[in-house]
C-alpha atoms as a PDB file:
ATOM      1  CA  UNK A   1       0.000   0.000   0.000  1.00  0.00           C
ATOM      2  CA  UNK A   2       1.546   3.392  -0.907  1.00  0.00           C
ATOM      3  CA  UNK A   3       2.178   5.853   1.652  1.00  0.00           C
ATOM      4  CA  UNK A   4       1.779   9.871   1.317  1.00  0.00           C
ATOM      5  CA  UNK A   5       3.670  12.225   3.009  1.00  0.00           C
ATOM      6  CA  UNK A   6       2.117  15.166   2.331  1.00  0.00           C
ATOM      7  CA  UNK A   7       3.350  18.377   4.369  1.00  0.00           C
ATOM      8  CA  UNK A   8       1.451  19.071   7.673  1.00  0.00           C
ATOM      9  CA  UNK A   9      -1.778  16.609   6.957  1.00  0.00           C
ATOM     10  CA  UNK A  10      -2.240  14.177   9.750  1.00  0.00           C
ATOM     11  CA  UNK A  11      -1.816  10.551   9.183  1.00  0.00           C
ATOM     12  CA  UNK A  12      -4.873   8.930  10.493  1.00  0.00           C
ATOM     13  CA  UNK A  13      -2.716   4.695  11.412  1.00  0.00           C
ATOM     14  CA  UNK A  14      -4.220   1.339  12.087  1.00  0.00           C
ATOM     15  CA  UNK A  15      -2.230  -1.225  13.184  1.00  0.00           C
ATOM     16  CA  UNK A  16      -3.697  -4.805  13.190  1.00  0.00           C
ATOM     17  CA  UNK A  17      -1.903  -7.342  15.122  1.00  0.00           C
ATOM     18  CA  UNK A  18      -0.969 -10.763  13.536  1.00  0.00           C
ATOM     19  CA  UNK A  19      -4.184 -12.446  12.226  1.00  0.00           C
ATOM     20  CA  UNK A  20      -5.795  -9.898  14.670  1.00  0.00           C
ATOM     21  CA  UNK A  21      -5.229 -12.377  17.874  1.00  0.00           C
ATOM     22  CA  UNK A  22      -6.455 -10.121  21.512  1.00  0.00           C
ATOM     23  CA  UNK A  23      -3.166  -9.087  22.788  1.00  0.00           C
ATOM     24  CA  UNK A  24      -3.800  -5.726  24.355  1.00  0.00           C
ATOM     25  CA  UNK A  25      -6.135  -7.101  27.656  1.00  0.00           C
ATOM     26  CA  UNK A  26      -3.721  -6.581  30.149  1.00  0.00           C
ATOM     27  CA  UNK A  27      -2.199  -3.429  30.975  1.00  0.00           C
ATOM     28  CA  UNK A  28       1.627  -4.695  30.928  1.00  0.00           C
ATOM     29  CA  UNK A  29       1.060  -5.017  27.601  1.00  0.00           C
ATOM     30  CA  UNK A  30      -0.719  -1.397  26.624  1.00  0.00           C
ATOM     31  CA  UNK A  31       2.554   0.057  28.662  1.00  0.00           C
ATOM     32  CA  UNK A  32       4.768  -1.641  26.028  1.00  0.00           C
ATOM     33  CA  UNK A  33       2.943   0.495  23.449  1.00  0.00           C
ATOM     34  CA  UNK A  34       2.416   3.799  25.232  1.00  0.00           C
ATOM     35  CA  UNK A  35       6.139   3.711  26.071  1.00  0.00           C
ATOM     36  CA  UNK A  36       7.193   3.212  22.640  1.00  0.00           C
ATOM     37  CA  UNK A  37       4.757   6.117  21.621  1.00  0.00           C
ATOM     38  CA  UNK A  38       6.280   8.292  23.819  1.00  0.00           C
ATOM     39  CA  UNK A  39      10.109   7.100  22.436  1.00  0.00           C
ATOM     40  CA  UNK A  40       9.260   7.723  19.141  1.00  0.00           C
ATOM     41  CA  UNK A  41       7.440  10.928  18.945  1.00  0.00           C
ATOM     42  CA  UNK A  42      10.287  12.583  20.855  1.00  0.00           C
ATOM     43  CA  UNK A  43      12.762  10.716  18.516  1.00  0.00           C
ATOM     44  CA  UNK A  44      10.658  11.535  15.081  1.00  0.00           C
ATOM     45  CA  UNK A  45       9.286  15.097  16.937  1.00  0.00           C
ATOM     46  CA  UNK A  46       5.570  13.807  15.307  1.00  0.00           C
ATOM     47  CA  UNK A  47       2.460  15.283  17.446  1.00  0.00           C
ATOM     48  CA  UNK A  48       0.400  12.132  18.722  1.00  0.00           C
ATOM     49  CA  UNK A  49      -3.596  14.160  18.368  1.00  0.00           C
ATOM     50  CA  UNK A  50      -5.446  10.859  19.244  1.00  0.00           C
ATOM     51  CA  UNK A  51      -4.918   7.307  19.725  1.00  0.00           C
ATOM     52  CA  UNK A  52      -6.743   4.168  21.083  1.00  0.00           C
ATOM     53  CA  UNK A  53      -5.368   0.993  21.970  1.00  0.00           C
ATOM     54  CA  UNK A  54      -7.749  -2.280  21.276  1.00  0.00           C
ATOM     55  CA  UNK A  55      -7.280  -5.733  22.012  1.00  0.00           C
ATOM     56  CA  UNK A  56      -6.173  -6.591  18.268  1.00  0.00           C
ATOM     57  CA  UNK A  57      -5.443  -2.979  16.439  1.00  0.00           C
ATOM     58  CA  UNK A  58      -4.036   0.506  16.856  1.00  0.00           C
ATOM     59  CA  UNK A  59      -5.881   3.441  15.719  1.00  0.00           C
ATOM     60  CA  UNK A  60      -3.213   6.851  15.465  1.00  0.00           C
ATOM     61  CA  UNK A  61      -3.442   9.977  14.884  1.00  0.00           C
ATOM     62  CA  UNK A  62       0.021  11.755  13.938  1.00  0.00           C
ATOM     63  CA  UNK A  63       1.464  14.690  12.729  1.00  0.00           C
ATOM     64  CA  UNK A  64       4.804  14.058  11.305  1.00  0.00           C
ATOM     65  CA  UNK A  65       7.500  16.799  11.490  1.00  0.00           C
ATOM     66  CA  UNK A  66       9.232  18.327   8.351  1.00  0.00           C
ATOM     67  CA  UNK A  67      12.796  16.582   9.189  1.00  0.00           C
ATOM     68  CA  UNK A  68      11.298  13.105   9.997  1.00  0.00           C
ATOM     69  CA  UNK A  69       8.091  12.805   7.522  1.00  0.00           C
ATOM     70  CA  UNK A  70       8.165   9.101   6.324  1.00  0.00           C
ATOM     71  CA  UNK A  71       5.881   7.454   7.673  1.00  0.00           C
ATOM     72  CA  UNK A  72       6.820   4.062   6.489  1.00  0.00           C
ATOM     73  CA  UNK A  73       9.838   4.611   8.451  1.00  0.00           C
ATOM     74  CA  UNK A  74       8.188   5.878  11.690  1.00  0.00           C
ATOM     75  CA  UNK A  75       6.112   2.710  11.739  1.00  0.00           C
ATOM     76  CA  UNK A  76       8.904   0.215  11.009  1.00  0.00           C
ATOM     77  CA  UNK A  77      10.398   1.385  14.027  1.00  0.00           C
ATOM     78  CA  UNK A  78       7.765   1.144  16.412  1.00  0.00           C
ATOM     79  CA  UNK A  79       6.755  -1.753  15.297  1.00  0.00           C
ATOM     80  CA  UNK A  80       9.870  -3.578  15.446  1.00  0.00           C
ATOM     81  CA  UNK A  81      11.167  -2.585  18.715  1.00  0.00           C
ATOM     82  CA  UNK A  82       7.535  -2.791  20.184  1.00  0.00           C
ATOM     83  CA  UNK A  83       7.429  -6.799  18.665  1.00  0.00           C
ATOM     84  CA  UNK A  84      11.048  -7.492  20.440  1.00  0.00           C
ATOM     85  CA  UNK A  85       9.129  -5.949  23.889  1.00  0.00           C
ATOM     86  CA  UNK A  86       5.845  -7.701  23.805  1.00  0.00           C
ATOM     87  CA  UNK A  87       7.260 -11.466  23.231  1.00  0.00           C
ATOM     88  CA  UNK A  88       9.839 -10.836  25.660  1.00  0.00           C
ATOM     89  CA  UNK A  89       7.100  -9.570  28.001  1.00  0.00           C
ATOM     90  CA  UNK A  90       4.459 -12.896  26.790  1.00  0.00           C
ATOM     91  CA  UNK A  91       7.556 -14.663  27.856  1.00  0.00           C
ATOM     92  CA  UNK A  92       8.081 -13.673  30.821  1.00  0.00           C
ATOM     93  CA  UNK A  93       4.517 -13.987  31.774  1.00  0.00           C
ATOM     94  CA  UNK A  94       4.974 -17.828  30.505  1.00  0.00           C
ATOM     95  CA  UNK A  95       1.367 -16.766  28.165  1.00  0.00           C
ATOM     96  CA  UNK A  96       2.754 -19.719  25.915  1.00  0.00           C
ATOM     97  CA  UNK A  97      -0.582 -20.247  24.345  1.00  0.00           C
ATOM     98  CA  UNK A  98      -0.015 -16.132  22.783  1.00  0.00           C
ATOM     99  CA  UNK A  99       3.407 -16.678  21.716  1.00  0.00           C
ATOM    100  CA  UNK A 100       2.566 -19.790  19.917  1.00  0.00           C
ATOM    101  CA  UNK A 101      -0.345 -18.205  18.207  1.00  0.00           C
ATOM    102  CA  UNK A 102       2.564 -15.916  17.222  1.00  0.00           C
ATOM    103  CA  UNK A 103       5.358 -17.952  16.508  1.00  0.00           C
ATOM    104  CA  UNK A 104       5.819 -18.771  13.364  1.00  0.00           C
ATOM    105  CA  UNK A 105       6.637 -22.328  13.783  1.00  0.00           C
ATOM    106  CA  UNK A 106       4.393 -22.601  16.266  1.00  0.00           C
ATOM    107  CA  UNK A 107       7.396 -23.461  18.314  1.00  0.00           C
ATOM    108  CA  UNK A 108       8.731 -20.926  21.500  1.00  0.00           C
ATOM    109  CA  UNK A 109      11.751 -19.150  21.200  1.00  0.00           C
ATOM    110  CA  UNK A 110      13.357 -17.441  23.583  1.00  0.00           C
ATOM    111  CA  UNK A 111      14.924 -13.798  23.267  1.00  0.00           C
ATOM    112  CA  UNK A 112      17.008 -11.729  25.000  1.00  0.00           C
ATOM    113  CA  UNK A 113      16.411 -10.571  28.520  1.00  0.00           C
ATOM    114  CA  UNK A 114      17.033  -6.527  27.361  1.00  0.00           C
ATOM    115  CA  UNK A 115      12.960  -5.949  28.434  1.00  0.00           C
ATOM    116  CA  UNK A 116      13.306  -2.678  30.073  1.00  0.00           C
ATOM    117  CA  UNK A 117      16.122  -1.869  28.635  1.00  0.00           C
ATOM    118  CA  UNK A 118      16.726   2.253  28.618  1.00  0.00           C
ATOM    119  CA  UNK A 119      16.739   3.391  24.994  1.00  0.00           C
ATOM    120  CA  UNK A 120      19.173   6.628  24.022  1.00  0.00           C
ATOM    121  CA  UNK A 121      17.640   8.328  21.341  1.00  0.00           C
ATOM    122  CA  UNK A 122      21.028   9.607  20.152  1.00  0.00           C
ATOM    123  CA  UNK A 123      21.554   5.549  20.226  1.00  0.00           C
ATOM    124  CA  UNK A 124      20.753   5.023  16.462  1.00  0.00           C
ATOM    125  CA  UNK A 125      20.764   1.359  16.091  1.00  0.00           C
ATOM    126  CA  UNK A 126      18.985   0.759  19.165  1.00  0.00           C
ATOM    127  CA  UNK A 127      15.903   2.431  18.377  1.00  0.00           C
ATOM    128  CA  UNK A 128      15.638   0.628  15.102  1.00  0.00           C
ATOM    129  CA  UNK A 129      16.731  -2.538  16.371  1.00  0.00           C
ATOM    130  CA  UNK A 130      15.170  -5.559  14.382  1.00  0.00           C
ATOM    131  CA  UNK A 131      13.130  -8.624  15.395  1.00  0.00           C
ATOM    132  CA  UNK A 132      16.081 -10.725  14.402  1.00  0.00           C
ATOM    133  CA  UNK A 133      18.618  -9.107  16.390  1.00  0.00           C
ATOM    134  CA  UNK A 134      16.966 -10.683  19.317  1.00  0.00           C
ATOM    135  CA  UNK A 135      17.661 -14.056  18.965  1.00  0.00           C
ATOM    136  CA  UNK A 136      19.877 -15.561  21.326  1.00  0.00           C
ATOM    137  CA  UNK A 137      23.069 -17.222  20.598  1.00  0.00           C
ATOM    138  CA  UNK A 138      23.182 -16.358  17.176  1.00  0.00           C
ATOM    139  CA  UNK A 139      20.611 -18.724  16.726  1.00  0.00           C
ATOM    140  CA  UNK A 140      19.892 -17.386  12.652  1.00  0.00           C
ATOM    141  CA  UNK A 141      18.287 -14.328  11.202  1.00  0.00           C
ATOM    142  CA  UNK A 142      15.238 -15.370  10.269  1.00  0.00           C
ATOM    143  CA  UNK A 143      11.797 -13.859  12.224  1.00  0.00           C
ATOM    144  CA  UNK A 144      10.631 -16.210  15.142  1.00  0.00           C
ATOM    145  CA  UNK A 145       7.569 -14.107  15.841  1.00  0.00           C
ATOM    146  CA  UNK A 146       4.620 -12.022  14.185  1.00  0.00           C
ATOM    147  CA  UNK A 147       3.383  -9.813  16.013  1.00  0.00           C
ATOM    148  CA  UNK A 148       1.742  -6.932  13.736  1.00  0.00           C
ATOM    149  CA  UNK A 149       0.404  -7.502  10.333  1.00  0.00           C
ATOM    150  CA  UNK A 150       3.272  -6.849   7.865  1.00  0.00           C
ATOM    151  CA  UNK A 151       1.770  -3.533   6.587  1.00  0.00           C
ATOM    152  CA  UNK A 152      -0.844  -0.963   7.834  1.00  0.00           C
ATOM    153  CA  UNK A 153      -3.643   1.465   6.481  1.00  0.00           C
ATOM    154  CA  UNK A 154      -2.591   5.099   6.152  1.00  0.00           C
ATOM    155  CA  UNK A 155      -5.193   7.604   5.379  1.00  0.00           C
ATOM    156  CA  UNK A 156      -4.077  10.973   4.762  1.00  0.00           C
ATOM    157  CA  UNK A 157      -6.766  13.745   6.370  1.00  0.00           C
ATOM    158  CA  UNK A 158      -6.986  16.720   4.564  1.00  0.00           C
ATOM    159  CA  UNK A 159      -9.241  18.588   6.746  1.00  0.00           C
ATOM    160  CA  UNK A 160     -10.597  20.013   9.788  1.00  0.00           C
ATOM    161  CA  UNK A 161     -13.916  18.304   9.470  1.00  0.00           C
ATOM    162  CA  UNK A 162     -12.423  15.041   8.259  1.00  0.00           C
ATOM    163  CA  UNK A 163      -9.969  15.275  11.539  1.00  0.00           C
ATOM    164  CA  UNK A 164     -12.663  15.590  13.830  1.00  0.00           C
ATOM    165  CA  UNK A 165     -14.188  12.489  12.795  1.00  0.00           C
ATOM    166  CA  UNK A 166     -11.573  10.084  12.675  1.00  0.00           C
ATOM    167  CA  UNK A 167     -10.702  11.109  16.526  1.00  0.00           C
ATOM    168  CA  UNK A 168     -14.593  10.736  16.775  1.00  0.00           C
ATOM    169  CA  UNK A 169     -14.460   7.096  15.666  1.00  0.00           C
ATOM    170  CA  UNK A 170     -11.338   6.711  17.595  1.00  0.00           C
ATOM    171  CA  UNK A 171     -12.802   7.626  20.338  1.00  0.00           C
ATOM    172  CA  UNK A 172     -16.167   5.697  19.231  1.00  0.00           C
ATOM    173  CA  UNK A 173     -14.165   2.764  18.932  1.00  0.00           C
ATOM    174  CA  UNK A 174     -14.543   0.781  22.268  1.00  0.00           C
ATOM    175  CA  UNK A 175     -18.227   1.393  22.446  1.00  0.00           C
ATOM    176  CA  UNK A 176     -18.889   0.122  19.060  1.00  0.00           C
ATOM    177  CA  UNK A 177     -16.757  -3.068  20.085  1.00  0.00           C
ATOM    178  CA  UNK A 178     -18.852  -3.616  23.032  1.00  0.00           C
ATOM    179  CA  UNK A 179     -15.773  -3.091  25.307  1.00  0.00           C
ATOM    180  CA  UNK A 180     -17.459  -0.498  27.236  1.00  0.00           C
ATOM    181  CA  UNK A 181     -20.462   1.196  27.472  1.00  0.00           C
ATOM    182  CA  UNK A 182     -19.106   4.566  27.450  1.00  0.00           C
ATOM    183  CA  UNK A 183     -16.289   6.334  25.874  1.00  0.00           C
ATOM    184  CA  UNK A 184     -14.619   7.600  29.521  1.00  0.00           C
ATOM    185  CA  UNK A 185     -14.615   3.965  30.506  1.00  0.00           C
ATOM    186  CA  UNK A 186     -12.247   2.989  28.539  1.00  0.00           C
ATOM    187  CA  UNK A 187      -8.720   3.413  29.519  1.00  0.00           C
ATOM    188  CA  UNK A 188      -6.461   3.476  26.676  1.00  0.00           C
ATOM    189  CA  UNK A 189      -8.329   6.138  24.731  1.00  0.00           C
ATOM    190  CA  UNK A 190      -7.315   9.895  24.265  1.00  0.00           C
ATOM    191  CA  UNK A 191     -10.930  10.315  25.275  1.00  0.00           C
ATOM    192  CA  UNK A 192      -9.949  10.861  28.195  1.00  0.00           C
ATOM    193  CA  UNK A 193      -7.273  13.155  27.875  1.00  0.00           C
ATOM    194  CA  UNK A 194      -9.919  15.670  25.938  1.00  0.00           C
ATOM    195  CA  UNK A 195     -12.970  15.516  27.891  1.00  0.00           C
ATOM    196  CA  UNK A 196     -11.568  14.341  31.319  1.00  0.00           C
ATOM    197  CA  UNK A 197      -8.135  16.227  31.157  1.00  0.00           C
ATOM    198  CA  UNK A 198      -6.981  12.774  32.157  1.00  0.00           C
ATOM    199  CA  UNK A 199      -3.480  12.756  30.895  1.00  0.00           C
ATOM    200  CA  UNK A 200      -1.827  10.266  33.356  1.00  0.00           C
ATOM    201  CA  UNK A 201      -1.329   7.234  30.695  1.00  0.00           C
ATOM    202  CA  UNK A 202       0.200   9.957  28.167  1.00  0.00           C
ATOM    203  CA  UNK A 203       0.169  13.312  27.123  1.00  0.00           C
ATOM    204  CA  UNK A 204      -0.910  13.887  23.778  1.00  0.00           C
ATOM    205  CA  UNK A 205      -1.147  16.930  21.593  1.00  0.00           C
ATOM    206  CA  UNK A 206      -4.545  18.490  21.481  1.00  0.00           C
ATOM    207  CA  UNK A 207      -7.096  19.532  18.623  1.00  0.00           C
ATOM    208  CA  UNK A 208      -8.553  21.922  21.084  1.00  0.00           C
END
């Protein structure tokens, strides 16, 4: 799927995870992706206007900045370092019914204990670290886990009105799933950040 870059529209992202298996119940899990939000927008300088975390997709709304506007790239990133993170975070819960829903043998493999791990964004490698460098004792190159679909939907909004309703159906998102019964219930939403001023999972950058 081709990706535009178009100067100052806002990328409205959905991730899917691999054959969209429920990953994102437990909230060691959403951390894993809030933390990498927050390690990439200060490495790419993007805004983050909305987001919601379900249990088997992403929904993102992002601004990119003029020196880092690829989105392709953006995504690789996250997605890669957030894929090393969850297994080693399924593993450590032993959820070995996930990982072999994820494995792609159907086998478990175990990767390196660097969960936690402090990332330097000055630290260029790190950041963009690849599934395969997480294999232990150079144990091959090839992926042992798939955790995101291999590519993503990227709509391109090209206006106020057409912004307002994709954070609307962001936001809409966990009622229509049956999740909650109202929008405030649900955690992982920047719901809550713009009608309860409820920024203590993360800070994101406001409409209005």
């Amino acid at each position: 799927m081709k990706k535009h870059n178009i100067k100052n529209q806002v990328h409205f992202i959905t991730i899917n995870t691999y054959k969209k298996i429920w990953l994102f119940k437990k909230e060691d899990l959403c951390q894993i992706i809030i933390n990498n939000l927050n390690f990439y927008r200060n490495k790419f300088s993007f805004k983050l206007l909305g987001y919601v975390i379900m249990p088997w997709h992403l929904h993102l709304l992002m601004q990119l900045s003029e020196k880092h506007n690829d989105i392709s790239k953006v995504m690789q990133d996250f997605k890669k370092y957030s894929s090393i993170q969850i297994v080693q975070q399924l593993l450590k819960n032993k959820e070995n019914l996930l990982l072999k829903e994820f494995s792609i043998t159907g086998k478990i493999f175990q990767y390196l204990p660097t969960l936690g791990t402090v990332r330097s964004s000055d630290r260029t490698n790190l950041s963009a670290e690849s599934e395969d460098s997480a294999y232990p004792n150079g144990s091959g190159n090839k992926r042992k886990y798939s955790i995101w679909m291999s590519d993503f939907y990227d709509f391109n909004i090209y206006s106020e009105d057409k912004l307002e309703q994709k954070l609307e159906y962001i936001h809409n998102n966990p009622v229509k799933a049956d999740l909650v019964k109202k929008p405030e219930d649900y955690k992982y939403s920047s719901f809550r950040n713009y009608y309860l001023n409820d920024n203590s999972v993360i800070k994101i950058d406001k409409l209005y």
